[in-house]
N, C-alpha and C. Protein backbone atom coordinates (compact mmCIF):
# COMPACT_ATOMS: atom_id res chain seq x y z
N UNK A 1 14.96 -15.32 -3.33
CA UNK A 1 15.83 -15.20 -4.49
C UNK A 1 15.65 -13.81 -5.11
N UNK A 2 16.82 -13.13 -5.35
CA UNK A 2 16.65 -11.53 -5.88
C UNK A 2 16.44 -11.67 -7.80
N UNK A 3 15.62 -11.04 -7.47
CA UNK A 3 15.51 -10.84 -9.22
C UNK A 3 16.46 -10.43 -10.15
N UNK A 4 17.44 -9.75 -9.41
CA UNK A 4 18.58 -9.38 -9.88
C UNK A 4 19.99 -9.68 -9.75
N UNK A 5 20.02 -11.27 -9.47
CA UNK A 5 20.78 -11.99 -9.05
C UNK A 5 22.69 -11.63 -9.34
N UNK A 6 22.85 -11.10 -10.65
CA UNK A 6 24.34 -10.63 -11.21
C UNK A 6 24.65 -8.95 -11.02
N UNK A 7 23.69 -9.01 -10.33
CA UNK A 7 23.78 -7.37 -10.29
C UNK A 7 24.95 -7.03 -9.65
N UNK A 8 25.75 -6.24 -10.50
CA UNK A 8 27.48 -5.60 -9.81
C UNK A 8 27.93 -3.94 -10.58
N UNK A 9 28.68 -3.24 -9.61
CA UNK A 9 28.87 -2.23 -10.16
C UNK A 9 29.82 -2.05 -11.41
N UNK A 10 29.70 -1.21 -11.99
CA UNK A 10 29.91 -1.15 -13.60
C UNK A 10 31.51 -0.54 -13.41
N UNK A 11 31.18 0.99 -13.71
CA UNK A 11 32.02 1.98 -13.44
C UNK A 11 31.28 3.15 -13.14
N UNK A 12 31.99 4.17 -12.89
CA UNK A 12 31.91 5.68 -12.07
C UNK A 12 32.53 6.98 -13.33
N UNK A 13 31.88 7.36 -13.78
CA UNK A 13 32.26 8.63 -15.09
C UNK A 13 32.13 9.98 -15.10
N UNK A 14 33.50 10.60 -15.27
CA UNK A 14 33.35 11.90 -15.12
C UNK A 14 32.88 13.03 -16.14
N UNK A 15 32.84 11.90 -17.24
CA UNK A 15 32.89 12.74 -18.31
C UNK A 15 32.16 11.69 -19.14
N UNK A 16 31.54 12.29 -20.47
CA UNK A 16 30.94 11.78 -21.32
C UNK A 16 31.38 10.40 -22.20
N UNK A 17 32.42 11.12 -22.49
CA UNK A 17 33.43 9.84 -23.17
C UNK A 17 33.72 8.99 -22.64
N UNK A 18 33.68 8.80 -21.36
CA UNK A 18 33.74 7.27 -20.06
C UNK A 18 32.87 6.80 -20.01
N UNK A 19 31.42 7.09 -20.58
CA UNK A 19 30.25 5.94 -21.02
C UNK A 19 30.55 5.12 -21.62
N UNK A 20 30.03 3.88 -20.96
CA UNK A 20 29.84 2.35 -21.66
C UNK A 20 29.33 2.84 -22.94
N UNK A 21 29.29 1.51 -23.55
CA UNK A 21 28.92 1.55 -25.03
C UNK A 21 27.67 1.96 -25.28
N UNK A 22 26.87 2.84 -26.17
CA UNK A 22 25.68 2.91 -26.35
C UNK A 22 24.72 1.43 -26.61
N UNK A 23 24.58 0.91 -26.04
CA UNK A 23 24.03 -0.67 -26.54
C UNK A 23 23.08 -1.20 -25.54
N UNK A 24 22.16 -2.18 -25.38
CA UNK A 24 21.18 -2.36 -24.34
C UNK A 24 20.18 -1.54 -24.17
N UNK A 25 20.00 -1.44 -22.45
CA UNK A 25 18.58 -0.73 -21.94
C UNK A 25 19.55 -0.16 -20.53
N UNK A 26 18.96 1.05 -20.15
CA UNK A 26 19.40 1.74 -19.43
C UNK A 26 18.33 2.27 -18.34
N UNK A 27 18.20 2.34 -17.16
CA UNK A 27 17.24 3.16 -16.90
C UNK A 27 18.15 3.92 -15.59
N UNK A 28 17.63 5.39 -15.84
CA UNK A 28 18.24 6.05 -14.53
C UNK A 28 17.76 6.89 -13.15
N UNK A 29 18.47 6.63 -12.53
CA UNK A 29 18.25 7.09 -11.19
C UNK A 29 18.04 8.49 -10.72
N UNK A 30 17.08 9.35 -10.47
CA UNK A 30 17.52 10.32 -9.84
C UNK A 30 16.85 10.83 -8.35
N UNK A 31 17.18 11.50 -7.68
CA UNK A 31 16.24 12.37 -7.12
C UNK A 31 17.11 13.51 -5.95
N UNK A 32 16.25 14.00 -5.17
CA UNK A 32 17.25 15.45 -4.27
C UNK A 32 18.23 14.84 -3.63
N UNK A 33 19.05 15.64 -2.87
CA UNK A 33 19.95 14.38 -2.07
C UNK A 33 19.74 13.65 -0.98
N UNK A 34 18.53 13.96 -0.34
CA UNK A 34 18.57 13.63 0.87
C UNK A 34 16.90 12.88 0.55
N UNK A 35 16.56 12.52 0.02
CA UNK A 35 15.27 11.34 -0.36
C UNK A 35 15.30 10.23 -0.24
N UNK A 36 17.04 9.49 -0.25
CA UNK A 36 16.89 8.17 -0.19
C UNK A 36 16.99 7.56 -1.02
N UNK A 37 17.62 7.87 -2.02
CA UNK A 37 17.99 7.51 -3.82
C UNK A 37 18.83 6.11 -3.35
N UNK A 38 20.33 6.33 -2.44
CA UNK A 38 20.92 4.96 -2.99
C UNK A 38 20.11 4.16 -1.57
N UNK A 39 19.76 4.48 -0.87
CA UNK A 39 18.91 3.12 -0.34
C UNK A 39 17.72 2.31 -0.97
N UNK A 40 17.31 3.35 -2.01
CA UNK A 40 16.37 2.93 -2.39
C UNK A 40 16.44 2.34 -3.97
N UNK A 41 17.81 1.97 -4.42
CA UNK A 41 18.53 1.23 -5.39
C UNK A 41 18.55 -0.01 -4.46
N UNK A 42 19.69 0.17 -3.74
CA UNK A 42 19.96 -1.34 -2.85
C UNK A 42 18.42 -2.07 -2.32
N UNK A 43 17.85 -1.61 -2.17
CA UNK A 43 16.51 -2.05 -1.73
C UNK A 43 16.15 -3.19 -3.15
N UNK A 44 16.17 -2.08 -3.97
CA UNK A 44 14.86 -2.41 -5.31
C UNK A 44 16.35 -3.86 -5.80
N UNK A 45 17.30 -3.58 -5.86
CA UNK A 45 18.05 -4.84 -6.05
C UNK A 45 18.64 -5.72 -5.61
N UNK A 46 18.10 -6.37 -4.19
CA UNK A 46 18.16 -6.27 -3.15
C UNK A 46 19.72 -6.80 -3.04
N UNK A 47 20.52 -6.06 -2.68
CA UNK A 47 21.78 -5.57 -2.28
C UNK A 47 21.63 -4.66 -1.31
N UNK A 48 22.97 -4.70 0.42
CA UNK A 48 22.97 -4.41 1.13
C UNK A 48 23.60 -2.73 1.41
N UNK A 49 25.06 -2.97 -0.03
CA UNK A 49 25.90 -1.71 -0.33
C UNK A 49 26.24 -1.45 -1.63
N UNK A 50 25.16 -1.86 -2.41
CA UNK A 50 25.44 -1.59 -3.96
C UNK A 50 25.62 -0.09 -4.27
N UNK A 51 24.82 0.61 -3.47
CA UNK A 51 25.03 2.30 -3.87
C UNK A 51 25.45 2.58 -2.47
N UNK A 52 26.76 3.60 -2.56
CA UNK A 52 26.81 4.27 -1.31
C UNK A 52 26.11 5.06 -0.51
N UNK A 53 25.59 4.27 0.88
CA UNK A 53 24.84 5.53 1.87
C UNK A 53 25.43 6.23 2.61
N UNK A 54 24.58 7.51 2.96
CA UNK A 54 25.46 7.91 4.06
C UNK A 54 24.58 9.09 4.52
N UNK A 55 25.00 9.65 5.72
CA UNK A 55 24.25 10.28 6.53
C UNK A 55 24.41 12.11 5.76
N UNK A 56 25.12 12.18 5.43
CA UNK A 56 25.94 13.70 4.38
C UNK A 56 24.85 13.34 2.86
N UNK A 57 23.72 14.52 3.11
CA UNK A 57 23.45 14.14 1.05
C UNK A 57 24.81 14.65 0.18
N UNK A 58 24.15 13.97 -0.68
CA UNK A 58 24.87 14.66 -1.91
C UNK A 58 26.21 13.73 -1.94
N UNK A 59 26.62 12.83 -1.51
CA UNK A 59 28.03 12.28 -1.37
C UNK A 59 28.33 11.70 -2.85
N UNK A 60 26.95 11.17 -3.70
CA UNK A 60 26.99 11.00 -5.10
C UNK A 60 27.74 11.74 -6.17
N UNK A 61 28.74 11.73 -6.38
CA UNK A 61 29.71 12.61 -6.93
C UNK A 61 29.85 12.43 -8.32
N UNK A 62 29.77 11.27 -9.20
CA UNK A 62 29.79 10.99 -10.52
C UNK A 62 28.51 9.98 -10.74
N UNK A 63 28.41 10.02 -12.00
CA UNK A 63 27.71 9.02 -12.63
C UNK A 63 27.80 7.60 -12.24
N UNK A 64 26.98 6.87 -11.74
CA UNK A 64 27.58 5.32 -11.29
C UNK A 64 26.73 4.45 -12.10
N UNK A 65 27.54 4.09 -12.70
CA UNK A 65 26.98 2.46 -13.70
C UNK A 65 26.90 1.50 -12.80
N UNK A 66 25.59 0.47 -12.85
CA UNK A 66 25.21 -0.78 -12.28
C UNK A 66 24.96 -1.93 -13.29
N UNK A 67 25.22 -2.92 -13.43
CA UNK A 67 25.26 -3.83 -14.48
C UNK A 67 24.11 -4.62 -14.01
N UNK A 68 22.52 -4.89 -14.31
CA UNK A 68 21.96 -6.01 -13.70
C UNK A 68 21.83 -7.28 -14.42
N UNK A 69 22.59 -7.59 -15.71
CA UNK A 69 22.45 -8.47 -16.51
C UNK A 69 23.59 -7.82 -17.71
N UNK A 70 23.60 -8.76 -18.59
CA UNK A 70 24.17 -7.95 -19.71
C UNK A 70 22.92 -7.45 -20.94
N UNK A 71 23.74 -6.03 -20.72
CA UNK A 71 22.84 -5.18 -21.69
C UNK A 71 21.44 -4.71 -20.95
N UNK A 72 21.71 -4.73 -19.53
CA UNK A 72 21.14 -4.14 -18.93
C UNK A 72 21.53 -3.31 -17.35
N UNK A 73 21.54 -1.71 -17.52
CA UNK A 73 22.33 -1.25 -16.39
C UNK A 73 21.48 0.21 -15.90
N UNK A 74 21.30 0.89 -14.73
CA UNK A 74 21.22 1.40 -14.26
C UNK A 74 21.97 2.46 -13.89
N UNK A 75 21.90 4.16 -13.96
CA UNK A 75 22.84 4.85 -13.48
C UNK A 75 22.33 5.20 -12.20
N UNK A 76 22.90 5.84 -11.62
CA UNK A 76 22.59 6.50 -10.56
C UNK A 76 23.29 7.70 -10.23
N UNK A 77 22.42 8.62 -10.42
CA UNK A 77 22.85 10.07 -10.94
C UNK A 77 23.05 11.17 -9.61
N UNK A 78 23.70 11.90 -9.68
CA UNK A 78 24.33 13.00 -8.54
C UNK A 78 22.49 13.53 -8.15
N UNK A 79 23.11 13.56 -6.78
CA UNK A 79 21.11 14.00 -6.29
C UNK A 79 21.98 15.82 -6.28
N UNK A 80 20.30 16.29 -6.28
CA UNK A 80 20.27 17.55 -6.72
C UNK A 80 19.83 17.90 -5.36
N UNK A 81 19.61 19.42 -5.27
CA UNK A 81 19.18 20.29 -3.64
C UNK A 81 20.10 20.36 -3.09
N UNK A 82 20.04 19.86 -1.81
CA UNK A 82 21.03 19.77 -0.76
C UNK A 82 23.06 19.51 -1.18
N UNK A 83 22.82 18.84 -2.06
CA UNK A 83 24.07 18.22 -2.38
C UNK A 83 25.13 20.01 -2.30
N UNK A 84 26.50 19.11 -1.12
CA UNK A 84 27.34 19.98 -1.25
C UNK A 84 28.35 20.02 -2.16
N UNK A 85 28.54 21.03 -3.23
CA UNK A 85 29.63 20.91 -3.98
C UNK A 85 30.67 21.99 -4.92
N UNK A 86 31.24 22.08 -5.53
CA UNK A 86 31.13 23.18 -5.64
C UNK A 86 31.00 23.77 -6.94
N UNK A 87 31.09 24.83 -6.93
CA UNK A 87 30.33 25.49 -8.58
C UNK A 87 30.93 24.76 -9.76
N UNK A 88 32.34 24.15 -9.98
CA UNK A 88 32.64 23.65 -11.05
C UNK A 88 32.58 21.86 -10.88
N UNK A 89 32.19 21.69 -9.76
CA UNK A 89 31.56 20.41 -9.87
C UNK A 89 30.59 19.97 -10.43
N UNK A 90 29.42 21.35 -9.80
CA UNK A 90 27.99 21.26 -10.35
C UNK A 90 27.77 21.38 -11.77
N UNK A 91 28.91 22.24 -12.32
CA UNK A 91 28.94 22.39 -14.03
C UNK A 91 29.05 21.24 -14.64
N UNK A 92 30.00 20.79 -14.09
CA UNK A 92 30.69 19.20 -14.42
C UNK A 92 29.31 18.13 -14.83
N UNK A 93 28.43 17.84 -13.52
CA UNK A 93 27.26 17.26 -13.33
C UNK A 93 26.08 17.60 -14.26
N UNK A 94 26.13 19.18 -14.56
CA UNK A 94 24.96 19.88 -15.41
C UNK A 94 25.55 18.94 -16.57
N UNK A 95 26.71 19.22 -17.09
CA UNK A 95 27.36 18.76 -18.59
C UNK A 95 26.79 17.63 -19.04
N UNK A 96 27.41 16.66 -18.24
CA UNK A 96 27.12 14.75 -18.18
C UNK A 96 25.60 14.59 -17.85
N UNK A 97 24.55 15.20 -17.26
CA UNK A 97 23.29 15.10 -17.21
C UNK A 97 22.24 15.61 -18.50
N UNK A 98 23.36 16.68 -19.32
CA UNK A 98 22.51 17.06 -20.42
C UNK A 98 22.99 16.26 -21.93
N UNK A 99 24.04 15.25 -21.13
CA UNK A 99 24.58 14.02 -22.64
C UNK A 99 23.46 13.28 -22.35
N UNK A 100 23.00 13.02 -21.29
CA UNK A 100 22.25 11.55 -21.34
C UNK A 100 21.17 11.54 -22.80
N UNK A 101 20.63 12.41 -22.77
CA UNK A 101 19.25 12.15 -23.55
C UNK A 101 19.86 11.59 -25.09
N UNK A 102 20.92 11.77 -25.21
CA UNK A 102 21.78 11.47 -26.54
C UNK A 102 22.13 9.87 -26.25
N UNK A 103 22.02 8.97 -25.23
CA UNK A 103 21.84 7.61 -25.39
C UNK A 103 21.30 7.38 -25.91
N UNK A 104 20.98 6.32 -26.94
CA UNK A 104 19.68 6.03 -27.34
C UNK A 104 18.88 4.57 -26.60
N UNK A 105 20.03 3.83 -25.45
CA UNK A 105 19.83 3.14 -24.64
C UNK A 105 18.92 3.52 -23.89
N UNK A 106 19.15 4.85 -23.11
CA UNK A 106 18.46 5.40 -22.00
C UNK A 106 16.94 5.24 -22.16
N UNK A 107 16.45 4.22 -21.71
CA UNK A 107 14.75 4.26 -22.10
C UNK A 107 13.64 4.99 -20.67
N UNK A 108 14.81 4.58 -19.38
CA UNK A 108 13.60 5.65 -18.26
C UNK A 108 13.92 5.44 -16.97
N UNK A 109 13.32 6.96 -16.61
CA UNK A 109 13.55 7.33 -15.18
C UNK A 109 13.09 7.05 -13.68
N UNK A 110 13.35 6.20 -13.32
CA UNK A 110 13.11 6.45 -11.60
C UNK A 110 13.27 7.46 -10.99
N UNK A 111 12.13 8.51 -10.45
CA UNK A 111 12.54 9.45 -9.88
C UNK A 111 12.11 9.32 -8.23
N UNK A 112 13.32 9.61 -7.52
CA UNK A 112 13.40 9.50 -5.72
C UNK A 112 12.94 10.58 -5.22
N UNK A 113 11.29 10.14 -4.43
CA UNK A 113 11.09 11.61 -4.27
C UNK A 113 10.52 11.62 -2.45
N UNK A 114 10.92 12.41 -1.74
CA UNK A 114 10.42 12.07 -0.18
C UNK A 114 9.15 12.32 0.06
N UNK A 115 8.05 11.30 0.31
CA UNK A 115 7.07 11.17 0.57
C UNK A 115 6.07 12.39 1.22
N UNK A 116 7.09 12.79 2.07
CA UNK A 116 6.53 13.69 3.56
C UNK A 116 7.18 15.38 2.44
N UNK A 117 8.00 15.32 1.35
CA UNK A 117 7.93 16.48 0.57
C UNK A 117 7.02 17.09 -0.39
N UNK A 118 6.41 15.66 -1.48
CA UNK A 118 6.05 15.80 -2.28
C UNK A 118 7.11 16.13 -3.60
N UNK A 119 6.10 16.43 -4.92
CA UNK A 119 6.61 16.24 -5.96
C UNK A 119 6.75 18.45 -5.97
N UNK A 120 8.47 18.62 -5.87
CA UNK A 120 8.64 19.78 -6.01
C UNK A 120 8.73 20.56 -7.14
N UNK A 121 8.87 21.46 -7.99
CA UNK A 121 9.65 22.04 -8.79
C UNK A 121 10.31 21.60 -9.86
N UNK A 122 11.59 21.59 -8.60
CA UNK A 122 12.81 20.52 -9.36
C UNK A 122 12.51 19.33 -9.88
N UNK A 123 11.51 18.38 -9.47
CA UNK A 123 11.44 17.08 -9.59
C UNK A 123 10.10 17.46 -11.01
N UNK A 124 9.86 18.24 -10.94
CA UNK A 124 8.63 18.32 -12.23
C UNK A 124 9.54 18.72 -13.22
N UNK A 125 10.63 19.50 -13.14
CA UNK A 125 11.88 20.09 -14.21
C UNK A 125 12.26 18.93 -14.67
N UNK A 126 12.68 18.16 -14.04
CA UNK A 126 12.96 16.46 -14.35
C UNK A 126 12.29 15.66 -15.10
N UNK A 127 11.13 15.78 -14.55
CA UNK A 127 10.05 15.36 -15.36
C UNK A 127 9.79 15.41 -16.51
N UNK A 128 9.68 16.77 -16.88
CA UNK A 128 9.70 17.10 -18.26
C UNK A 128 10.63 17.16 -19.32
N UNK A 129 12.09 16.70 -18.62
CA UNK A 129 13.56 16.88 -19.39
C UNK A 129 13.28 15.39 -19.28
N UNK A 130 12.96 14.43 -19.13
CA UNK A 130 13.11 12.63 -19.21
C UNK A 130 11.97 12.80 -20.19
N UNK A 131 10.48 13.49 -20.05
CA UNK A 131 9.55 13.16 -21.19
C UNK A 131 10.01 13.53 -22.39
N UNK A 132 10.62 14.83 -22.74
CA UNK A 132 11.12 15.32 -23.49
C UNK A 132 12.02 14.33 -24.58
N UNK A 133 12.99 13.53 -23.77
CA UNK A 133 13.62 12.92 -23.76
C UNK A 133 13.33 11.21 -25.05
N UNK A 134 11.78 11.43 -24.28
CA UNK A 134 10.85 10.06 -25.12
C UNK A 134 11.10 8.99 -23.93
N UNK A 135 11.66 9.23 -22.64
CA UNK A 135 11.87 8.26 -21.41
C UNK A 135 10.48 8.29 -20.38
N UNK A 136 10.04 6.74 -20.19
CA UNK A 136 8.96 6.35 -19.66
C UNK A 136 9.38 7.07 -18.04
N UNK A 137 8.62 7.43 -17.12
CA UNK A 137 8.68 7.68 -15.41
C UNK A 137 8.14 7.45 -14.35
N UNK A 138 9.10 6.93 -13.51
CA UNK A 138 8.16 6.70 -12.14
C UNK A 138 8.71 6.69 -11.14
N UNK A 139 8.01 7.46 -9.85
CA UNK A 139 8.68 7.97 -9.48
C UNK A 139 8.38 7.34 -7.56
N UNK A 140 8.96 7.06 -6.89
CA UNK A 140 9.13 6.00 -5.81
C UNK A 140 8.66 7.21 -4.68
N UNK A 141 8.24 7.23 -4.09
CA UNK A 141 7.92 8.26 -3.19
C UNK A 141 8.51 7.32 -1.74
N UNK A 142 9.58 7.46 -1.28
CA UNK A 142 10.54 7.00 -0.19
C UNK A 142 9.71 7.62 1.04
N UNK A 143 10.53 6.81 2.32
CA UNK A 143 10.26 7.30 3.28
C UNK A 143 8.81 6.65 4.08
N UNK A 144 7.96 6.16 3.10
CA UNK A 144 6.87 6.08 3.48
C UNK A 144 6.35 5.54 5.13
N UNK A 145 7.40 4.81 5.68
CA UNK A 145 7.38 4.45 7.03
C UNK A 145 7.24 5.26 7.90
N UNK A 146 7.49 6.86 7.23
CA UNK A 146 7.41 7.76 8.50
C UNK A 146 5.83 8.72 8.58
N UNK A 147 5.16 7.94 7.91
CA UNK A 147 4.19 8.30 7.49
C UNK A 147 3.07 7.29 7.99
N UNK A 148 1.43 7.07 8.62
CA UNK A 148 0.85 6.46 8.56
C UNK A 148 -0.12 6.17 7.30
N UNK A 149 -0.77 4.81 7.40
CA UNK A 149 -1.34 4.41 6.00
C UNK A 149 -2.23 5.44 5.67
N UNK A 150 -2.98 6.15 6.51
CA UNK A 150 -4.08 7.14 5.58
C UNK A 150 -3.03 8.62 4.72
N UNK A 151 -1.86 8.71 5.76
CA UNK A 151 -1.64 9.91 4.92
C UNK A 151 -0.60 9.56 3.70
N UNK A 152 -0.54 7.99 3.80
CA UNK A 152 0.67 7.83 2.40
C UNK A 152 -0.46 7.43 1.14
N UNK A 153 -1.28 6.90 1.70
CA UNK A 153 -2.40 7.24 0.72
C UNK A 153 -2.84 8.14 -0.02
N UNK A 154 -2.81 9.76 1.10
CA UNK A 154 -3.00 10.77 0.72
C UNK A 154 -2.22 11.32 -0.66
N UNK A 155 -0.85 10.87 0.19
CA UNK A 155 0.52 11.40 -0.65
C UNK A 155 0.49 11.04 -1.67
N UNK A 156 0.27 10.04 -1.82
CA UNK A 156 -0.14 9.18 -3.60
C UNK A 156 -1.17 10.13 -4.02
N UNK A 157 -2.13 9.99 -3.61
CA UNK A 157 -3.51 10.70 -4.80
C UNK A 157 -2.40 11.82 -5.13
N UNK A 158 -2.19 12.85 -3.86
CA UNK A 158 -1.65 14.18 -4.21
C UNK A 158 -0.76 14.41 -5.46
N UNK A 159 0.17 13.33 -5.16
CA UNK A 159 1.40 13.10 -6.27
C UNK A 159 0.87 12.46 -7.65
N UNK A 160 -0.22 11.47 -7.62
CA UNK A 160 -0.62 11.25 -9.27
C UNK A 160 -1.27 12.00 -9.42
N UNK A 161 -2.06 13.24 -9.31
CA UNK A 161 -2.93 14.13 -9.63
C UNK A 161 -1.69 15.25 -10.15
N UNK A 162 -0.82 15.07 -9.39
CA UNK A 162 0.46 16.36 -10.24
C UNK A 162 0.96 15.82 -11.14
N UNK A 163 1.20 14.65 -11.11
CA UNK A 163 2.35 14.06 -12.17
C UNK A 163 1.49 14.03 -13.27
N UNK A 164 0.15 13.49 -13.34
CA UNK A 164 -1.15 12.94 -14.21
C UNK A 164 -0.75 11.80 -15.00
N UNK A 165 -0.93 11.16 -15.91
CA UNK A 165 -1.43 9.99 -16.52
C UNK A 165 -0.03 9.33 -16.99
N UNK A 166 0.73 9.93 -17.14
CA UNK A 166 1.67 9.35 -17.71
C UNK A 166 2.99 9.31 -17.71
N UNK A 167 3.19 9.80 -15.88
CA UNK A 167 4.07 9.14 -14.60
C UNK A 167 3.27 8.44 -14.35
N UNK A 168 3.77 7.14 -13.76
CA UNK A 168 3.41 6.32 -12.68
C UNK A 168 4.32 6.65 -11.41
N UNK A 169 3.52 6.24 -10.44
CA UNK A 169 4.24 6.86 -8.70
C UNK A 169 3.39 5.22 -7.90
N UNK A 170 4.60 5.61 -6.62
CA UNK A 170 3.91 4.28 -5.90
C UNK A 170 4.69 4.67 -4.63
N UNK A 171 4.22 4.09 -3.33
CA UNK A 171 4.67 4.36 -2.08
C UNK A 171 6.00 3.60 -1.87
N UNK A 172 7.09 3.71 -1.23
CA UNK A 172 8.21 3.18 -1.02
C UNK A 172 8.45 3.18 0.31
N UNK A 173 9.35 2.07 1.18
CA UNK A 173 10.06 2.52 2.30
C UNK A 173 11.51 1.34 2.52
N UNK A 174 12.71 1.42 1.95
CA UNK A 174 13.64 0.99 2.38
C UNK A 174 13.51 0.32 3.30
N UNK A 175 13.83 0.76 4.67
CA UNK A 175 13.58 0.18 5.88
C UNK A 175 12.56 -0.85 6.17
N UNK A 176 11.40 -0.54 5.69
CA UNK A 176 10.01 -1.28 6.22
C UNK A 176 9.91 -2.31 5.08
N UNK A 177 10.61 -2.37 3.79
CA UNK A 177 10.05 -2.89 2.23
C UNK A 177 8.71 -2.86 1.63
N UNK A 178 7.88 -1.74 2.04
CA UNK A 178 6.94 -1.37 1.51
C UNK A 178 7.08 -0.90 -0.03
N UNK A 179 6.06 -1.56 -1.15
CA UNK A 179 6.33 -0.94 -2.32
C UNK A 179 7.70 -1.89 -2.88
N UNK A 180 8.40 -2.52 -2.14
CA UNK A 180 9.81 -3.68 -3.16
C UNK A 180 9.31 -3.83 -4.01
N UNK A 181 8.60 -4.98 -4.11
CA UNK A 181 8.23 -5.92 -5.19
C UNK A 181 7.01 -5.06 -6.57
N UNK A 182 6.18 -3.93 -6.07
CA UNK A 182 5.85 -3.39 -7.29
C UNK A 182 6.95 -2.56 -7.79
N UNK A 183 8.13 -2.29 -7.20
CA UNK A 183 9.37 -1.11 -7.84
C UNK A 183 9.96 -2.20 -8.64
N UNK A 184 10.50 -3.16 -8.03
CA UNK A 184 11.24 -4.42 -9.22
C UNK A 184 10.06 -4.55 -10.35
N UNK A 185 8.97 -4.34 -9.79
CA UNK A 185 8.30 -4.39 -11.49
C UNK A 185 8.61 -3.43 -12.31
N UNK A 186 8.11 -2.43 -11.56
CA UNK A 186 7.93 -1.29 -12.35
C UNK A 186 9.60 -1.08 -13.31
N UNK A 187 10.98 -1.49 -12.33
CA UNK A 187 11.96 -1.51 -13.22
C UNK A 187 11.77 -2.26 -14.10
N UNK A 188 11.81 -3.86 -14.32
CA UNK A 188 11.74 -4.30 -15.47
C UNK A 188 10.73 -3.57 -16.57
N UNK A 189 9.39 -3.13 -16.44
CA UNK A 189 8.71 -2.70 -17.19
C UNK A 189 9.54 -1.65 -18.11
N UNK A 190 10.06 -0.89 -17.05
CA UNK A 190 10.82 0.21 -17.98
C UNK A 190 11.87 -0.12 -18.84
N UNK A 191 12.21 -1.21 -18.56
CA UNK A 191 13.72 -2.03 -19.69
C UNK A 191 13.07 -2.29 -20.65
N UNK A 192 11.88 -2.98 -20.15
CA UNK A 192 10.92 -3.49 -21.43
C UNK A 192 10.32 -2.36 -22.46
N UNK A 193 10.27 -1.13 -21.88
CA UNK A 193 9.13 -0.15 -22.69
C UNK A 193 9.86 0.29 -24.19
């Protein structure tokens, strides 16, 4: 039985003013494009095509609302890096990514990060624009199947020693369901925080 039994897509927003109502709990999605972000939505809720996959990163083009209850929803936000698009798209995306913190729904971030990359740059820029924010984080380190148990082990220490005390991080793998059932925690926790 999925924990997230009503879970259905919301809507898709290009713009600020196409946000749902400020009301509820929100938590959002991000990470590069090619990490494994919407498999690793459909996973955590267990749905087969709730977020679009696909072999092309970056295909995430707008904001996507997920409803998992009422007054409780999920975005899932344009992955960053790789994503092809073009300069007034990316403006578009900068715009609607720098409304969020003005939810007052928005309580916290899942951040998608590839195991075998580590926690880059970009993903610490993130970091600090969600703390900033007053939004709790944690961040799924995907992929982990392509990895054996001593070095996803590794990958963890490596990654909570960068993030420090107040990210939480945990191993993930879509494919294999390594890490499911502590990520469905870790989401509710964050609705709850």
């Amino acid at each position: 039985m999925s924990l997230f039994p009503k879970v259905r897509f919301l809507l898709s927003v290009a713009g600020a003013d196409q946000f749902p109502p400020d009301e509820g709990r929100e938590v959002a999605f991000a990470g590069r494009s090619n990490a494994g972000k919407s498999s690793a939505i459909n996973t955590v809720l267990g749905r087969h095509a709730l977020a679009r996959t696909s072999r092309t990163p970056g295909r995430t083009k707008l904001l996507n609302f997920f409803e998992l209850e009422p007054g409780r929803r999920i975005i899932d936000l344009p992955g960053y890096g790789y994503a092809q698009a073009s300069p007034a798209e990316k403006r578009q995306w900068t715009a609607l990514i720098d409304s969020l913190p003005e939810r007052q729904c928005l309580c916290g971030l899942f951040l998608i990060v590839d195991i075998r990359r580590g926690i880059a740059d970009t993903d610490q820029q993130l970091i600090e624009w969600a703390a900033a924010a007053g939004w709790q984080v944690h961040v799924l380190l995907t992929k982990a199947d392509k990895l054996n148990q001593r070095d996803r082990a590794a990958a963890l220490k490596e990654a909570s020693k960068t993030l420090g005390a107040e990210v939480t991080a945990q191993v993930f793998s879509a494919p294999d369901g390594i890490g499911v059932q502590e990520a469905q925690k870790a989401l509710i926790r964050l609705f709850s925080s």
